[in-house]
Protein backbone atom coordinates (compact mmCIF):
# COMPACT_ATOMS: atom_id res chain seq x y z
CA UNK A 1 14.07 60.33 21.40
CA UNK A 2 10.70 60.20 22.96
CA UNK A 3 9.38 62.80 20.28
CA UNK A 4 10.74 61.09 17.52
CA UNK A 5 9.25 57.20 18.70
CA UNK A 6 5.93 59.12 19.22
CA UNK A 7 5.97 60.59 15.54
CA UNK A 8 7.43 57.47 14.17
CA UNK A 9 4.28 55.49 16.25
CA UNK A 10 1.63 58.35 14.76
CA UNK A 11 3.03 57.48 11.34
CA UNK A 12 2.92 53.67 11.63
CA UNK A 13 -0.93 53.63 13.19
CA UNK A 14 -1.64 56.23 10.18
CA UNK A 15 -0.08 53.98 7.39
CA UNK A 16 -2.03 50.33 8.97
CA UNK A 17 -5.58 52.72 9.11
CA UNK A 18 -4.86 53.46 5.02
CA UNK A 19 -4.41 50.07 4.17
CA UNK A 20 -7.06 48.86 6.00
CA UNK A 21 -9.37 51.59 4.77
CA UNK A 22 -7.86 50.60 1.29
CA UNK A 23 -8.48 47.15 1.55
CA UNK A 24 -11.86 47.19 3.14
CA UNK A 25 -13.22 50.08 1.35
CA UNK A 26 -13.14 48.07 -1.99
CA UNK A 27 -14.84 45.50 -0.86
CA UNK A 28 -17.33 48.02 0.01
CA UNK A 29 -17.51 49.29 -3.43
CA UNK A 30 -17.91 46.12 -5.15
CA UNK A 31 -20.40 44.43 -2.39
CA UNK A 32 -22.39 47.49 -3.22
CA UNK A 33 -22.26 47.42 -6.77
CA UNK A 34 -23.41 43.91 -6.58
CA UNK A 35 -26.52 45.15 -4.22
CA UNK A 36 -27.88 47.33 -7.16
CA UNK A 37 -30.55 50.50 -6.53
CA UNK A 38 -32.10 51.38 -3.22
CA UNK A 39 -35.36 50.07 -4.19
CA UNK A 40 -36.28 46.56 -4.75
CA UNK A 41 -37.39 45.14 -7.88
CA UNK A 42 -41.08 45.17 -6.74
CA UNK A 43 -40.90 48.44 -5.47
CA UNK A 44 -41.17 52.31 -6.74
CA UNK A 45 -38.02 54.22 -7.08
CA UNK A 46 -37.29 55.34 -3.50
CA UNK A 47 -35.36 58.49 -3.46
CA UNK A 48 -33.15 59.82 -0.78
CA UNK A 49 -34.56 63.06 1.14
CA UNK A 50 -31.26 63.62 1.97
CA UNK A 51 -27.65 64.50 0.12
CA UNK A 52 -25.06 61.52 0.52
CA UNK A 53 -21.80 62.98 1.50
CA UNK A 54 -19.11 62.74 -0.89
CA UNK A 55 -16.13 60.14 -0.52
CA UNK A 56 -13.93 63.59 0.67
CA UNK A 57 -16.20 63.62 3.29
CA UNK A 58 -16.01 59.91 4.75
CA UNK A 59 -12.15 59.95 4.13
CA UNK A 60 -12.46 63.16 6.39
CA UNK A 61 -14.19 61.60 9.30
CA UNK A 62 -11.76 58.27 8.59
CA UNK A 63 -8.90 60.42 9.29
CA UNK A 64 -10.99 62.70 12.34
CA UNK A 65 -11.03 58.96 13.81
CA UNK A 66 -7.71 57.52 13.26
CA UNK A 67 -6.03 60.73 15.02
CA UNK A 68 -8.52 60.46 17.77
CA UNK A 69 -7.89 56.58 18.08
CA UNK A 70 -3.77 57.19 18.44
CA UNK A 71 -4.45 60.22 20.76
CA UNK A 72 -5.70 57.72 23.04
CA UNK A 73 -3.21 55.59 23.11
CA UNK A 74 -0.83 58.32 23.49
CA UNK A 75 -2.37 59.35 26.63
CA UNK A 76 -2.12 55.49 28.13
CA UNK A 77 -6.09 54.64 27.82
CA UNK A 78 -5.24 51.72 26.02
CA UNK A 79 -2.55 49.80 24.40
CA UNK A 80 -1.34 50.26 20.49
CA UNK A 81 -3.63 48.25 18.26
CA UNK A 82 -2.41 44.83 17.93
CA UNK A 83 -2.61 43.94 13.91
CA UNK A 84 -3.57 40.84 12.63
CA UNK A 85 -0.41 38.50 11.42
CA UNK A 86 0.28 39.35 7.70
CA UNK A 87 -1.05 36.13 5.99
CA UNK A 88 -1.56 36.86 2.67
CA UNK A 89 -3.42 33.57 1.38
CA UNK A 90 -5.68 34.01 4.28
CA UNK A 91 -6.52 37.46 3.38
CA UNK A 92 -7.37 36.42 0.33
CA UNK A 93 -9.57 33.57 1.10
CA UNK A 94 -11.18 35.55 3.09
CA UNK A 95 -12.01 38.61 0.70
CA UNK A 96 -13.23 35.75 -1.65
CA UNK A 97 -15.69 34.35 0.79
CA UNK A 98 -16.71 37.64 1.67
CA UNK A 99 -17.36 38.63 -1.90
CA UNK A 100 -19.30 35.13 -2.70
CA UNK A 101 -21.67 35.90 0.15
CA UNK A 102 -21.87 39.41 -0.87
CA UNK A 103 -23.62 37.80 -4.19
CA UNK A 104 -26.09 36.08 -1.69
CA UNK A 105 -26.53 39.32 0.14
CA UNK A 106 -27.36 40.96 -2.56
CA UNK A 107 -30.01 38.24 -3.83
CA UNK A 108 -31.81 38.20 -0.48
CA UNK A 109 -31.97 42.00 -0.49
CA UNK A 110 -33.54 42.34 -4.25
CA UNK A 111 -36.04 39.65 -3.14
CA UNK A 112 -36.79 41.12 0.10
CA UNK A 113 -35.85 37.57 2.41
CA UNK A 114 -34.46 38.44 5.28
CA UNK A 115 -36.57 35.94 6.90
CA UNK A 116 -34.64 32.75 5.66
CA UNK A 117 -32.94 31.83 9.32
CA UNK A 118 -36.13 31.42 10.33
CA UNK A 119 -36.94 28.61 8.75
CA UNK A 120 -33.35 26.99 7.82
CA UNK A 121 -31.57 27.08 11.01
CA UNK A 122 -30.49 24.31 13.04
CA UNK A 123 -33.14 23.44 15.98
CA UNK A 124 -30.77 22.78 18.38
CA UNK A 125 -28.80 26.26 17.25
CA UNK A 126 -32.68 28.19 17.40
CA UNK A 127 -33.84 26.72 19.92
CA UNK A 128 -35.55 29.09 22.61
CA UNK A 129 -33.82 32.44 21.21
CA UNK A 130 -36.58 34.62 20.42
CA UNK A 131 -38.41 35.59 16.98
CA UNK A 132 -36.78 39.14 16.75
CA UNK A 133 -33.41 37.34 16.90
CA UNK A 134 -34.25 34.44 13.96
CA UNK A 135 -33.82 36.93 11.41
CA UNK A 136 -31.11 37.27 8.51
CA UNK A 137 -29.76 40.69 9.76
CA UNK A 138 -28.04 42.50 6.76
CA UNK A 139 -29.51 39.74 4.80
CA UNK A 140 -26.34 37.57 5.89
CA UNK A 141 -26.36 34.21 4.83
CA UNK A 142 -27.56 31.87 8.64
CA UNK A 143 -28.21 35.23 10.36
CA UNK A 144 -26.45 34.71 13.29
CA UNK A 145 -26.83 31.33 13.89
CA UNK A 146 -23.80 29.42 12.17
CA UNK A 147 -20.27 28.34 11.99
CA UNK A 148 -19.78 30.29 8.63
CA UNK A 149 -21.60 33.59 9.74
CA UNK A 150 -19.37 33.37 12.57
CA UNK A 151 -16.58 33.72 10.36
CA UNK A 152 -17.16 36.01 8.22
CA UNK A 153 -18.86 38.76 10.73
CA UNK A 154 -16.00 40.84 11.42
CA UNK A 155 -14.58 41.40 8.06
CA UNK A 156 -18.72 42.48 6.99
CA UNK A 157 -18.46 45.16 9.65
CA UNK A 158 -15.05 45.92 8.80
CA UNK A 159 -16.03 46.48 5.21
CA UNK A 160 -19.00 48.59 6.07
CA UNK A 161 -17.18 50.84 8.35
CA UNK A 162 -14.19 51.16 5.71
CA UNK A 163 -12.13 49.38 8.21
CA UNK A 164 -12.52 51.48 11.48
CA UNK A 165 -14.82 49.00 13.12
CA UNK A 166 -12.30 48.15 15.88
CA UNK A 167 -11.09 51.80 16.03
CA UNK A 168 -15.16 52.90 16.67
CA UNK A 169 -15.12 49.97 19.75
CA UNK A 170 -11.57 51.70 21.39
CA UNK A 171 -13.82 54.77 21.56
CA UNK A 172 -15.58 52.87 24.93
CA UNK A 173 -12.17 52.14 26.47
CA UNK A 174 -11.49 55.67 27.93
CA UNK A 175 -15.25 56.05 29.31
CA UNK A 176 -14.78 52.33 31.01
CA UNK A 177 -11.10 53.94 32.21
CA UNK A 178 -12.72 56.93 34.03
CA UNK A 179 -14.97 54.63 35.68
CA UNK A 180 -12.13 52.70 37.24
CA UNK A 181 -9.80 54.90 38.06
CA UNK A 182 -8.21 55.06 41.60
CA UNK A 183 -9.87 51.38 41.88
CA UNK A 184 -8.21 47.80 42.11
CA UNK A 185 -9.58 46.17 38.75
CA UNK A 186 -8.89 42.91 40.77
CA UNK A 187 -11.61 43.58 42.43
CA UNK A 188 -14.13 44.89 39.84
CA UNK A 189 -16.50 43.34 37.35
CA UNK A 190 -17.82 43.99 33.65
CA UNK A 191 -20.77 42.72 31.78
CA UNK A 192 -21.03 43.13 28.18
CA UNK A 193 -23.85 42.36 26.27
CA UNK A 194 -24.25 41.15 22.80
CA UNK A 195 -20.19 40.11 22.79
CA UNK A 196 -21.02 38.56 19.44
CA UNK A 197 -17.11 37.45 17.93
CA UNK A 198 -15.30 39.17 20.60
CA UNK A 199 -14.10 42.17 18.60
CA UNK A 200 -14.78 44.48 21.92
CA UNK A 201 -14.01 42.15 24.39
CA UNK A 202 -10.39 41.41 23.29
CA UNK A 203 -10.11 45.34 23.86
CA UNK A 204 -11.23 45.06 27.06
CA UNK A 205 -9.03 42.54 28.27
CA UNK A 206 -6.03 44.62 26.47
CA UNK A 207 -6.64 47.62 27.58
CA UNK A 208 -7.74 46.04 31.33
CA UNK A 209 -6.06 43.07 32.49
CA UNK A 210 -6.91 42.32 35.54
CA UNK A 211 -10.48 43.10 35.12
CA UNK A 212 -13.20 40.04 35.53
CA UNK A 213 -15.44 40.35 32.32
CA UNK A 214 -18.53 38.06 31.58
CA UNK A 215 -19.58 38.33 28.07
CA UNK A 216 -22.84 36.97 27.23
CA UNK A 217 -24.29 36.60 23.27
CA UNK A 218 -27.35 34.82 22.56
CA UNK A 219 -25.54 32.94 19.46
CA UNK A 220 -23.56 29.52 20.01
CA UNK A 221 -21.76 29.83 17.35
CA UNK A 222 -20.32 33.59 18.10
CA UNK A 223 -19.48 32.59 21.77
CA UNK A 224 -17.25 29.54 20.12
CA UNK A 225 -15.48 32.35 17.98
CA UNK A 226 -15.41 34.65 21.00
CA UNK A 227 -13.65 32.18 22.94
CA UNK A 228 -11.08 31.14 20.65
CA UNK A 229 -10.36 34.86 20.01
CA UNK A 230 -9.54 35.21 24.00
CA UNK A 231 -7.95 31.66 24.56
CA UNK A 232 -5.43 33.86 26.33
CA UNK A 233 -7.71 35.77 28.45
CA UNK A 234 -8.36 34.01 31.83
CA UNK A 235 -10.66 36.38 33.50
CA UNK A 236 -12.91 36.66 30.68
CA UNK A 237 -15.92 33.87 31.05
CA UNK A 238 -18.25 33.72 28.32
CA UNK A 239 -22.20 32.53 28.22
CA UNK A 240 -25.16 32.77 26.42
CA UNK A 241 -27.60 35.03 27.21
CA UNK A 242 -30.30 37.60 26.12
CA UNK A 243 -30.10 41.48 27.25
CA UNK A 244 -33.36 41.40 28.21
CA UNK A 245 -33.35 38.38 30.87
CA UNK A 246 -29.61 39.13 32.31
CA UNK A 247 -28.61 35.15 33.83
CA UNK A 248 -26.97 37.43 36.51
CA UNK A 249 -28.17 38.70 40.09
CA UNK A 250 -28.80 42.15 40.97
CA UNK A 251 -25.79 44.81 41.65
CA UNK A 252 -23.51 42.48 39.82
CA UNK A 253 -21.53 43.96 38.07
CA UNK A 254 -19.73 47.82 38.82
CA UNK A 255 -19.86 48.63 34.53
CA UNK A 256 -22.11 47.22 32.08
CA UNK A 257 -21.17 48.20 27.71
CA UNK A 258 -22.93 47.47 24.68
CA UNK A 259 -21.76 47.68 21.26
CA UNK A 260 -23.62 47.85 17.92
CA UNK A 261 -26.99 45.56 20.42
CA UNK A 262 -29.83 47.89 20.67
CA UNK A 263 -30.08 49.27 16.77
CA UNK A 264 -30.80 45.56 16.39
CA UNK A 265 -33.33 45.10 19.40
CA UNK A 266 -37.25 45.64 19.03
CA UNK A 267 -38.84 48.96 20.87
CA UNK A 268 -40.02 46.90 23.39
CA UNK A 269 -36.88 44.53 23.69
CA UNK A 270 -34.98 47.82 24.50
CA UNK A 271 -37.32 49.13 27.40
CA UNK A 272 -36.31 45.63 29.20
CA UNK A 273 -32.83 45.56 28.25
CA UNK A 274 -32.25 48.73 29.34
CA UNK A 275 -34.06 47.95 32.48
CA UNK A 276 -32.13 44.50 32.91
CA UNK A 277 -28.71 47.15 32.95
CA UNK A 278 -30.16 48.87 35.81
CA UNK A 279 -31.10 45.69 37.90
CA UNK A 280 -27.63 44.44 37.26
CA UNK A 281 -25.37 47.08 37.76
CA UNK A 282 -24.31 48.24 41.44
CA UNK A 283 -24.82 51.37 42.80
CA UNK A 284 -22.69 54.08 41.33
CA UNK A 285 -21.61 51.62 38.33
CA UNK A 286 -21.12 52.79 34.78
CA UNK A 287 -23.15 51.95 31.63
CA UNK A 288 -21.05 52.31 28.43
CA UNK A 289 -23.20 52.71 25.08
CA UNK A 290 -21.60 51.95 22.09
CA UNK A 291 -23.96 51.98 19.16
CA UNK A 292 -24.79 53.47 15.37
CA UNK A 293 -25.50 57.04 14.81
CA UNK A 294 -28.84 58.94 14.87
CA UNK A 295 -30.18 61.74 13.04
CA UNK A 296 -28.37 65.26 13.58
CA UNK A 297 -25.04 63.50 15.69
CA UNK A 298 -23.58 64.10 12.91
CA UNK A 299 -25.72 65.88 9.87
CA UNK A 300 -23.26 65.37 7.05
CA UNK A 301 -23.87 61.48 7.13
CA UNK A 302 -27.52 61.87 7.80
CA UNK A 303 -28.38 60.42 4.41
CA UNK A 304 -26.06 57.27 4.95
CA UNK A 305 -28.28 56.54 8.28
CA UNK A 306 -31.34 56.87 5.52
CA UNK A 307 -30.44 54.06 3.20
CA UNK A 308 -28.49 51.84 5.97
CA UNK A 309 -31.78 49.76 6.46
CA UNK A 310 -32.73 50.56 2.51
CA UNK A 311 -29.72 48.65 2.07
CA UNK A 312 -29.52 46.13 4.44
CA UNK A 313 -32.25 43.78 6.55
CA UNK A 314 -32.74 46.32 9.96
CA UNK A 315 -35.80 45.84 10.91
CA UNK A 316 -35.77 48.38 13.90
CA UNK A 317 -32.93 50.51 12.75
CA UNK A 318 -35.67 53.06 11.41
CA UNK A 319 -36.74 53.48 14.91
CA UNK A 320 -33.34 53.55 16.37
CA UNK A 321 -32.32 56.69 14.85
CA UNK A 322 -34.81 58.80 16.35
CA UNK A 323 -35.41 56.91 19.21
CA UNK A 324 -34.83 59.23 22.33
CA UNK A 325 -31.26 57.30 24.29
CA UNK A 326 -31.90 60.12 27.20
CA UNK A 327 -35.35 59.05 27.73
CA UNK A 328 -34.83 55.05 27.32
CA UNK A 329 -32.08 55.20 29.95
CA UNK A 330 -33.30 57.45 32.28
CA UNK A 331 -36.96 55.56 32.51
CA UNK A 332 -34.92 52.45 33.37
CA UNK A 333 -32.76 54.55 36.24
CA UNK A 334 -29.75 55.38 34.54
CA UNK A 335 -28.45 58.79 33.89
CA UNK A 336 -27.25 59.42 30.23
CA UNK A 337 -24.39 61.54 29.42
């Protein structure tokens, strides 16, 4: 009985991962089409030095992930996803407002303004977050500083990551499980920076319970999402803050994670951050890095990590994917495995 609920469970996770790879990948498509060449208008033709892999290829890794993802939930590191309630109308409203923004998107990026937030936001919404932050990242309509933006966030990421966005943030869960085992998670604390929506922190609480999580995103309008997402989560405080001036006292916290933060942080803004981890974290505690790709981690997609910031406003993402992780963390006084 046992074998057939687990092969009847492997089939089920399966099935979900091809719709949503389905659903989301055509929205990839057609926000792509919409986004037209690599170069801009005013530039030269910019050609890849690289091969982009073919869809066989992605579909390949897809898969590679979804096994991995219901491996681990086999072996009790976390629960089963939980899928979102099948609303049909809302899916649809959705995939409409995703694909009029996309339009925007796509004007911003063949006119090079990824600088609008700047000057549009609300004061009270910019005020004292810093410049590197006031940007339209992805050339998303507000940036990160609005209601709407908000909103739509997690079906953009789902869409670029063909709808394994949440599957790539379970990947954390069994490093933050090693770190607790044998321990009473009543009595131990985790930070995680850049919490944005919530999409890893509702993991978190899932997979640990009884854990006391502070969450901390420098955008307003992401914490009020965040919050509403974990309305049922009562150890789980958010606040706003910046990685690189942690509101929290030294040896706080006994696990600090990131997800998708420091591809989007400034050279400099990373050196503090990652020194900020170190001042915060207690001795022994575990730092969990969740973040894009760099060149040769995985040479077949090489080319995608090319034209990511061809395609989309990532203004340090060219650095990122050379930048040396082992180096950055171990300056700061944390070993990198």
């Amino acid at each position: 009985m046992a074998k057939a609920a687990d092969i009847a469970g492997r089939l089920g996770h399966a099935a979900r991962a091809a719709v949503k790879t389905a659903w989301f990948g055509a929205h990839y498509v057609a926000a792509r089409r919409a986004s037209g060449p690599l170069a801009r208008p005013d530039e030269a033709p910019f050609r890849l030095t690289r091969k982009l892999p073919a869809p066989a290829v992605l579909l390949a890794d897809i898969r590679r992930l979804v096994a991995a993802d219901r491996l681990n939930v086999e072996r009790g590191f976390y629960p089963p996803p939980e899928g979102p309630p099948l609303d049909l109308g809302a899916a649809l409203g959705m995939s409409r407002r995703f694909l009029d923004d996309a339009r925007e998107v796509a004007r911003r990026r063949r006119a090079g303004a990824g600088q609008e937030v700047a000057g549009t936001a609300e004061p009270s919404k910019a005020a004292g977050l810093p410049r590197y932050y006031r940007q339209n990242f992805h050339f998303q309509t507000d940036g990160y500083l609005s209601e709407g933006s908000a909103a739509l966030y997690d079906f953009q990421v789902e869409t670029l990551f063909g709808g394994t966005a949440q599957a790539m943030r379970r990947q954390a869960l069994p490093l933050l499980g090693a770190a607790f085992a044998g321990r009473d998670q009543r009595q131990l604390g985790l930070l995680e920076l850049g919490c944005g929506t919530g999409a890893l922190t509702a993991e978190i609480a899932r997979a640990f319970p009884r854990l006391s999580v502070a969450a901390i995103d420098p955008s307003t309008d992401y914490l009020d999402a965040a919050r509403r997402r974990l309305a049922g989560a009562p150890r789980v405080r958010f606040s706003s803050g910046l990685a690189e001036a942690l509101p929290f006292a030294d040896a706080s916290f006994d696990a600090v994670a990131s997800c998708y933060l420091f591809h989007e942080l400034p050279p400099k803004i990373r050196k503090a951050a990652a020194a900020e981890i170190a001042r915060v974290l207690k001795p022994g505690g575990t730092y969990v890095h969740l973040d894009s790709l760099q060149y040769g981690d995985a040479p077949q997609l090489d080319a995608l990590l090319e034209a990511f910031p061809r395609l989309f406003h990532e203004p340090y993402y060219a650095s990122y994917r050379t930048l040396d992780l082992d180096a950055l963390f171990r300056a700061a006084g944390i070993g990198f495995v």
